[in-house]
PDB file of N, CA and C in Angstrom:
ATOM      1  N   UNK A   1      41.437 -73.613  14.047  1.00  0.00           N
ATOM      2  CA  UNK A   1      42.776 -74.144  14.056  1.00  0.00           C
ATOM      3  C   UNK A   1      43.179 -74.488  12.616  1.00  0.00           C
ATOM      4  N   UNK A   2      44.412 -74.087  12.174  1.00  0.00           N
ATOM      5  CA  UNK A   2      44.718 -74.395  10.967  1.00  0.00           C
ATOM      6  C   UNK A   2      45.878 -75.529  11.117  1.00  0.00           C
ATOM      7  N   UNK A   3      46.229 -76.267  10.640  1.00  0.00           N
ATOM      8  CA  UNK A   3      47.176 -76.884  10.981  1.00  0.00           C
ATOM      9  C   UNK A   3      47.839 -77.404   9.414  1.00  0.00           C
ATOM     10  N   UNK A   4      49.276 -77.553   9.363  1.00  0.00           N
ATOM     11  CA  UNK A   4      49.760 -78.252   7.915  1.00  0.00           C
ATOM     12  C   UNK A   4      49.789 -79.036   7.889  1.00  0.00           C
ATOM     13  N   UNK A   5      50.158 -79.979   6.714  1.00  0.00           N
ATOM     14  CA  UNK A   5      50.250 -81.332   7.051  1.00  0.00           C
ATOM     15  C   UNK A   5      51.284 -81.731   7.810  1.00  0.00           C
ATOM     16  N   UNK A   6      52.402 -81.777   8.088  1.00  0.00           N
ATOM     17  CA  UNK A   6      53.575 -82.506   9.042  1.00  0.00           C
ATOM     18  C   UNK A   6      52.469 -82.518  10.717  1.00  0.00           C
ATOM     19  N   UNK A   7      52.093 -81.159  11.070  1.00  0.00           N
ATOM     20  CA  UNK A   7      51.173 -80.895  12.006  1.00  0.00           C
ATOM     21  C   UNK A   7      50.174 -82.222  12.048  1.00  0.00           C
ATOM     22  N   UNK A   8      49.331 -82.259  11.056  1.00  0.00           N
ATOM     23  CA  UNK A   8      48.241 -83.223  11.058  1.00  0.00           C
ATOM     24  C   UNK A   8      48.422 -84.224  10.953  1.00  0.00           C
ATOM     25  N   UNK A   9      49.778 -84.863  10.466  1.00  0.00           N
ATOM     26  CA  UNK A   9      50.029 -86.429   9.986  1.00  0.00           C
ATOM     27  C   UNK A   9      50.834 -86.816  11.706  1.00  0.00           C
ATOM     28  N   UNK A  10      51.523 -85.753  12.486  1.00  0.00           N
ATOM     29  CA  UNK A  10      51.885 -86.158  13.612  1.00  0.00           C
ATOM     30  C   UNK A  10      51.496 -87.242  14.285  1.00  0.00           C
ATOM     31  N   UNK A  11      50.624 -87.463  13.906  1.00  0.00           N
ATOM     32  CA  UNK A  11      49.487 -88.315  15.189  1.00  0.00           C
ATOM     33  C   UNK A  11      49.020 -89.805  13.572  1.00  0.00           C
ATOM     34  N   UNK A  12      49.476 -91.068  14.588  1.00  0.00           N
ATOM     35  CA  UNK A  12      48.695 -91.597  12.920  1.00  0.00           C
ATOM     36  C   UNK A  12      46.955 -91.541  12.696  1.00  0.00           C
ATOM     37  N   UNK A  13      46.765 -91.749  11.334  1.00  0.00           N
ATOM     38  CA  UNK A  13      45.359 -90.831  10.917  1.00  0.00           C
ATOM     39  C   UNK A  13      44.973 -92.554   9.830  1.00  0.00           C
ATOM     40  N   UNK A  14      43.558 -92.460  10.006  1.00  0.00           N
ATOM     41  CA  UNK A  14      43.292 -93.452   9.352  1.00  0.00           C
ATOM     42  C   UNK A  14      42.078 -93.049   8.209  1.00  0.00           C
ATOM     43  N   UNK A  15      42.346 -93.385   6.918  1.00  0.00           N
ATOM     44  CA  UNK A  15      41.299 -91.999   6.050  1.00  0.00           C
ATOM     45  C   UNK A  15      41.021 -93.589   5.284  1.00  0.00           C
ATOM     46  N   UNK A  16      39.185 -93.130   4.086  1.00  0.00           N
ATOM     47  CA  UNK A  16      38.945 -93.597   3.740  1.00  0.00           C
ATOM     48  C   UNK A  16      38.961 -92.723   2.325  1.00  0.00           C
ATOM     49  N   UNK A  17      39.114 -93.541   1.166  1.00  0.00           N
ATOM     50  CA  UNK A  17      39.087 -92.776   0.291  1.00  0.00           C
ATOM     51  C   UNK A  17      37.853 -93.432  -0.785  1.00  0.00           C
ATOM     52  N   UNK A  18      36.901 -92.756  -1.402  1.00  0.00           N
ATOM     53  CA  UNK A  18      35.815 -93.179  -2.478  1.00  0.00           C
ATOM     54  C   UNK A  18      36.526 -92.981  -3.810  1.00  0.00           C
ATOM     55  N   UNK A  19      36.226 -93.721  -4.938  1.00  0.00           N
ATOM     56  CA  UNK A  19      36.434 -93.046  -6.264  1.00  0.00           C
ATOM     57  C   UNK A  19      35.048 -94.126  -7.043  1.00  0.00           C
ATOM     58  N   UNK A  20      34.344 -93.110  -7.789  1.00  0.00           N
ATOM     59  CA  UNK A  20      33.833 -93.547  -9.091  1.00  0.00           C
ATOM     60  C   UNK A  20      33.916 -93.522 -10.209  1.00  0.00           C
ATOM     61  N   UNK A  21      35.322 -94.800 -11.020  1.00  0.00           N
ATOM     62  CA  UNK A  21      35.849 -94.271 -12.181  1.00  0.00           C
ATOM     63  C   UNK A  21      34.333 -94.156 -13.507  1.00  0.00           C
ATOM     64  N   UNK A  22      35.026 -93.719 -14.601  1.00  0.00           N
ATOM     65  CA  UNK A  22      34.129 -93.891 -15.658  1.00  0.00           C
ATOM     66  C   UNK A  22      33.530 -94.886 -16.278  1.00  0.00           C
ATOM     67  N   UNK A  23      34.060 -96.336 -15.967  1.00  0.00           N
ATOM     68  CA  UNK A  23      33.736 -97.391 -16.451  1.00  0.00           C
ATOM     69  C   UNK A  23      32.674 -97.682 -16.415  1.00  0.00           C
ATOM     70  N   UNK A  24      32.063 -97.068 -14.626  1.00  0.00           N
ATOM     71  CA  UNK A  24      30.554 -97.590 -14.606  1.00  0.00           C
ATOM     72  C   UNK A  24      30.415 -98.961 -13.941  1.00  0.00           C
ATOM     73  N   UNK A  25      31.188 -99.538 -13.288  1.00  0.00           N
ATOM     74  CA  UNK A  25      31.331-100.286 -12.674  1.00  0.00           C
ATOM     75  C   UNK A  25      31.200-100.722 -11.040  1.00  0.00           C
ATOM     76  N   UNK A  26      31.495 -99.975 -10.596  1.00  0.00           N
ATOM     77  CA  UNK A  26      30.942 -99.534  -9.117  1.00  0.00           C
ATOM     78  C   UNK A  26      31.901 -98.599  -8.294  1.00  0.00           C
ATOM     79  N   UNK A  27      31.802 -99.061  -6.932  1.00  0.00           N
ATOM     80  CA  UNK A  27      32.626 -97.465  -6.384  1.00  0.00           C
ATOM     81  C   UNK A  27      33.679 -98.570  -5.590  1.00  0.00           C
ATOM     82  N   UNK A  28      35.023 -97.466  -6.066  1.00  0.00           N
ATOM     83  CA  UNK A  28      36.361 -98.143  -5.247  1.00  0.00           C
ATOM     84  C   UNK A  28      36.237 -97.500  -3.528  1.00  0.00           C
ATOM     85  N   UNK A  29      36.627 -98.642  -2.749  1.00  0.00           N
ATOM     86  CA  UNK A  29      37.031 -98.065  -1.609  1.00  0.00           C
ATOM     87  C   UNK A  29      38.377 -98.477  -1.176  1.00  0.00           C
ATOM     88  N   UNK A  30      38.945 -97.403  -0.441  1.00  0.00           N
ATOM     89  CA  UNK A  30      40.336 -97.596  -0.059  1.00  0.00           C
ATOM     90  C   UNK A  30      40.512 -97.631   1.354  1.00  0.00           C
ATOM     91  N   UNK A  31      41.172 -98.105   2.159  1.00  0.00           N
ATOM     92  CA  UNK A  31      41.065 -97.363   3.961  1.00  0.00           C
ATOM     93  C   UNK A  31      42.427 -97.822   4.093  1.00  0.00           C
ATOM     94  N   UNK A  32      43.073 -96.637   4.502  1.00  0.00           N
ATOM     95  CA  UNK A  32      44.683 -96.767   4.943  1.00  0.00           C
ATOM     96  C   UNK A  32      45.267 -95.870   6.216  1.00  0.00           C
ATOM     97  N   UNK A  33      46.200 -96.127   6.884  1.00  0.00           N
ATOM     98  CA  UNK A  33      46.586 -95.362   7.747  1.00  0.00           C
ATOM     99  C   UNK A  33      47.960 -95.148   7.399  1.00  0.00           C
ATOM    100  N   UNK A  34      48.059 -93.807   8.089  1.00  0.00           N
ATOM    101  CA  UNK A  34      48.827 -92.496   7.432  1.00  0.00           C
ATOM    102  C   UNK A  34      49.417 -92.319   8.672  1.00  0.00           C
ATOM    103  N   UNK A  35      51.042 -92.167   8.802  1.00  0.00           N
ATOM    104  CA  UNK A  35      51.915 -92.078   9.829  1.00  0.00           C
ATOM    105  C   UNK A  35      53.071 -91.147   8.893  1.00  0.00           C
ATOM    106  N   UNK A  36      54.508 -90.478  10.020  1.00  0.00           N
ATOM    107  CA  UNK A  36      55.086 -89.715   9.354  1.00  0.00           C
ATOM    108  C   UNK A  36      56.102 -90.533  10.086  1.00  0.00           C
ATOM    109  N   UNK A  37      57.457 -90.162   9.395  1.00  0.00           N
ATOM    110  CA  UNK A  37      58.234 -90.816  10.192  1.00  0.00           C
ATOM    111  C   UNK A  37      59.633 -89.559   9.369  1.00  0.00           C
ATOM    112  N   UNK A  38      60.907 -90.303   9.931  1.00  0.00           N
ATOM    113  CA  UNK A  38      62.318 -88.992   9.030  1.00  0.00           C
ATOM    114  C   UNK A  38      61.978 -89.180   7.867  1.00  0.00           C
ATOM    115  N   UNK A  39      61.642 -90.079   7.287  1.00  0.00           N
ATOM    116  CA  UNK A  39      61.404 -89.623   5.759  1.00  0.00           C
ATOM    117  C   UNK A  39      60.367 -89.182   5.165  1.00  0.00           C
ATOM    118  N   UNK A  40      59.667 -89.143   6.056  1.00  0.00           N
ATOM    119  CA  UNK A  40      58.312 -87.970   5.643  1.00  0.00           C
ATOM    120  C   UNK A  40      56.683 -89.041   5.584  1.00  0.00           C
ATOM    121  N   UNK A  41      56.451 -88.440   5.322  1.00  0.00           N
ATOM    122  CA  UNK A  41      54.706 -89.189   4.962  1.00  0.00           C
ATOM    123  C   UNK A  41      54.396 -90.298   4.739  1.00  0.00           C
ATOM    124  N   UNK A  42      53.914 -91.690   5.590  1.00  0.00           N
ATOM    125  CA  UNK A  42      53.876 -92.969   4.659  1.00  0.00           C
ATOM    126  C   UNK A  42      52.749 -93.246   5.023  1.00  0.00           C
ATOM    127  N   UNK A  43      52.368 -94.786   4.256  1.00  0.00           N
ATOM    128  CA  UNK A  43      50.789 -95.432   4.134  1.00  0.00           C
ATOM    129  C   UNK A  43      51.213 -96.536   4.278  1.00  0.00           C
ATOM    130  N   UNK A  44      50.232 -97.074   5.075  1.00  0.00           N
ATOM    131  CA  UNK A  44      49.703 -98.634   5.071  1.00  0.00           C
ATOM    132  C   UNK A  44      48.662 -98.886   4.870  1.00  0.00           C
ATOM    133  N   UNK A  45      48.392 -99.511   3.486  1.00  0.00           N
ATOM    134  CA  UNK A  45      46.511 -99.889   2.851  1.00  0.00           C
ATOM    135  C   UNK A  45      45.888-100.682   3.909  1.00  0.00           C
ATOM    136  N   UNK A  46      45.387-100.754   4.596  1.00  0.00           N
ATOM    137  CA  UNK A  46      43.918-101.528   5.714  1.00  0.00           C
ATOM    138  C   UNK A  46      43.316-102.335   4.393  1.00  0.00           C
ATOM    139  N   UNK A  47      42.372-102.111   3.877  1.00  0.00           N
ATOM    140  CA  UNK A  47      41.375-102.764   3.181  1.00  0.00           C
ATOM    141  C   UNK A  47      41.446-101.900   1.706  1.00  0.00           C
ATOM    142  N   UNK A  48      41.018-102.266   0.703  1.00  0.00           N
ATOM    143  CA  UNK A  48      40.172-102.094  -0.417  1.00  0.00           C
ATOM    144  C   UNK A  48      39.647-102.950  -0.862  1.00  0.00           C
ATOM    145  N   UNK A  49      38.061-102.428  -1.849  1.00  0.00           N
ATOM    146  CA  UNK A  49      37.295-103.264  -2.371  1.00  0.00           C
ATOM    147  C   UNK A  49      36.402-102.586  -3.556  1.00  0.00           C
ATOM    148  N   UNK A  50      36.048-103.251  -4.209  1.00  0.00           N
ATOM    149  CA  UNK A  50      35.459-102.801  -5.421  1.00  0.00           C
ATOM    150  C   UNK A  50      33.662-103.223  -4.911  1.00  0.00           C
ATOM    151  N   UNK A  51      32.737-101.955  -5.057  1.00  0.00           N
ATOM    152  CA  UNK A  51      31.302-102.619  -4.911  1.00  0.00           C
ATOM    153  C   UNK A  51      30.454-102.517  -6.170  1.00  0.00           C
ATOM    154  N   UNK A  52      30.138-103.259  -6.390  1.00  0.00           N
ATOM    155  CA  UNK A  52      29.697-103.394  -8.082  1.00  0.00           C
ATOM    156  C   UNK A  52      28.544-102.325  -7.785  1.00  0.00           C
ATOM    157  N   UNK A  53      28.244-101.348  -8.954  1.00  0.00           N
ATOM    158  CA  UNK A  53      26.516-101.223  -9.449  1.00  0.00           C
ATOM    159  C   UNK A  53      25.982-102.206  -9.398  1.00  0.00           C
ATOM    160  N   UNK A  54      24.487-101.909  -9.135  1.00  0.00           N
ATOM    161  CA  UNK A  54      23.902-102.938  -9.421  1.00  0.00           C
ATOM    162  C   UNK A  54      23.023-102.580 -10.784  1.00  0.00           C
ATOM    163  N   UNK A  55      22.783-103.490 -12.073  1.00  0.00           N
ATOM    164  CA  UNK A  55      22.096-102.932 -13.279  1.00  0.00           C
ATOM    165  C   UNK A  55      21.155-101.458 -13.164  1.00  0.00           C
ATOM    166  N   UNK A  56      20.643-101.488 -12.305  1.00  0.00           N
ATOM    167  CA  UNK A  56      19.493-100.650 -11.840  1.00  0.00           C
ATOM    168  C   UNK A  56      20.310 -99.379 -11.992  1.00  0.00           C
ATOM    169  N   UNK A  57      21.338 -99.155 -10.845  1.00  0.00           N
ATOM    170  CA  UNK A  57      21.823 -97.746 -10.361  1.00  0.00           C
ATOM    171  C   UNK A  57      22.387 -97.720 -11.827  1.00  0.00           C
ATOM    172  N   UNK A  58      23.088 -98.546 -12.618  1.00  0.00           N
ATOM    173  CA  UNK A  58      24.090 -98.369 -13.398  1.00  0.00           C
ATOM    174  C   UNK A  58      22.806 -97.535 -14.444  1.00  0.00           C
ATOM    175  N   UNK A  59      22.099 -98.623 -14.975  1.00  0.00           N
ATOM    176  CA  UNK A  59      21.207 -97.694 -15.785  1.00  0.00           C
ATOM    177  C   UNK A  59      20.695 -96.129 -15.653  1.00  0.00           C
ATOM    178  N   UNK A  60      20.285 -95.983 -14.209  1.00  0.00           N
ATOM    179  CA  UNK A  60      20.433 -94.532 -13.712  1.00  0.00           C
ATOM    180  C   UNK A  60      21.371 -93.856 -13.992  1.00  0.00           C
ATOM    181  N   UNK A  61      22.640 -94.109 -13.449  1.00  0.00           N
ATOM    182  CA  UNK A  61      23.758 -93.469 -13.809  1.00  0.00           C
ATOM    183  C   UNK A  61      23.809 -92.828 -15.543  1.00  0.00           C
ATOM    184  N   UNK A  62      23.644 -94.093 -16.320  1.00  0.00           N
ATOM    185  CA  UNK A  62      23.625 -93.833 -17.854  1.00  0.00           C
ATOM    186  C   UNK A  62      22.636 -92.932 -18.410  1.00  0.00           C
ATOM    187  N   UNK A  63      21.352 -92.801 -17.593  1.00  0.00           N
ATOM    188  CA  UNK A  63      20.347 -91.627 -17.799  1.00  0.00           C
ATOM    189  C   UNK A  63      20.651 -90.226 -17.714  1.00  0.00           C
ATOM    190  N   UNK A  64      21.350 -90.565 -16.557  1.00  0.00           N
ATOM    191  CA  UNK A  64      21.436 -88.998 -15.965  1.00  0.00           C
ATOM    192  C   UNK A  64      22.662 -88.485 -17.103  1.00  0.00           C
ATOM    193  N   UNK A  65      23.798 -89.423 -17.532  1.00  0.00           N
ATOM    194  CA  UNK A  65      24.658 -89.035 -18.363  1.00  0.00           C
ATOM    195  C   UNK A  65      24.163 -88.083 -19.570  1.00  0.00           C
ATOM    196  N   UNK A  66      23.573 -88.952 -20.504  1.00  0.00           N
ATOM    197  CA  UNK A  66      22.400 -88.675 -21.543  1.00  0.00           C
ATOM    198  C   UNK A  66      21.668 -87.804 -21.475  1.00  0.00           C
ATOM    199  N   UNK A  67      21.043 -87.372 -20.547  1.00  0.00           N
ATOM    200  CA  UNK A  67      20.143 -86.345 -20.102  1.00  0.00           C
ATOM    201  C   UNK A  67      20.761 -85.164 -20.166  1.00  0.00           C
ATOM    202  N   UNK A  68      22.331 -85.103 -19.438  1.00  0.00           N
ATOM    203  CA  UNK A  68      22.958 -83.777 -19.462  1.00  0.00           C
ATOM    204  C   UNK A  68      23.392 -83.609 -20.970  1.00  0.00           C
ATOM    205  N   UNK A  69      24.287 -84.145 -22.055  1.00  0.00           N
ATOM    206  CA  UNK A  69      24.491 -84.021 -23.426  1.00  0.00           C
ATOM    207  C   UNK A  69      23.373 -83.935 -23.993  1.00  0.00           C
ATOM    208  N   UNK A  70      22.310 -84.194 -23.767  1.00  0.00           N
ATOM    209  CA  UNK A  70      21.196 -83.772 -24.670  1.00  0.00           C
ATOM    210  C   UNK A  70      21.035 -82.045 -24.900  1.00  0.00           C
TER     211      UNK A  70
END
């Protein structure tokens, strides 16, 4: 089934979104629900939160960085 978006947003949809900026700081989470209405596509944010690294992973993280530019 292929469906477009107007198709898929029909129905409301509740998505989570990850990001790990560059700072190195930890991972954003987002959770919002997604409805369409005559003016097209909208959001309502549920939750976000920031989860820190903890030193450990962060240091990992900074290895693996280093490791690849080497």
């Amino acid at each position: 089934m292929n469906l477009n978006s107007s198709e898929w947003f029909s129905q409301p949809r509740i998505m989570c979104g990850l990001m790990s900026g560059t700072s190195l700081d930890g991972i954003d989470v987002a959770i919002a629900e997604f409805t369409t209405n005559r003016e097209g596509i909208q959001f309502k944010p549920i939750l976000h939160q920031t989860i820190p690294y903890s030193e450990a992973i962060r240091a990992e993280i900074l290895r693996c960085i280093e490791k690849k530019y080497l």
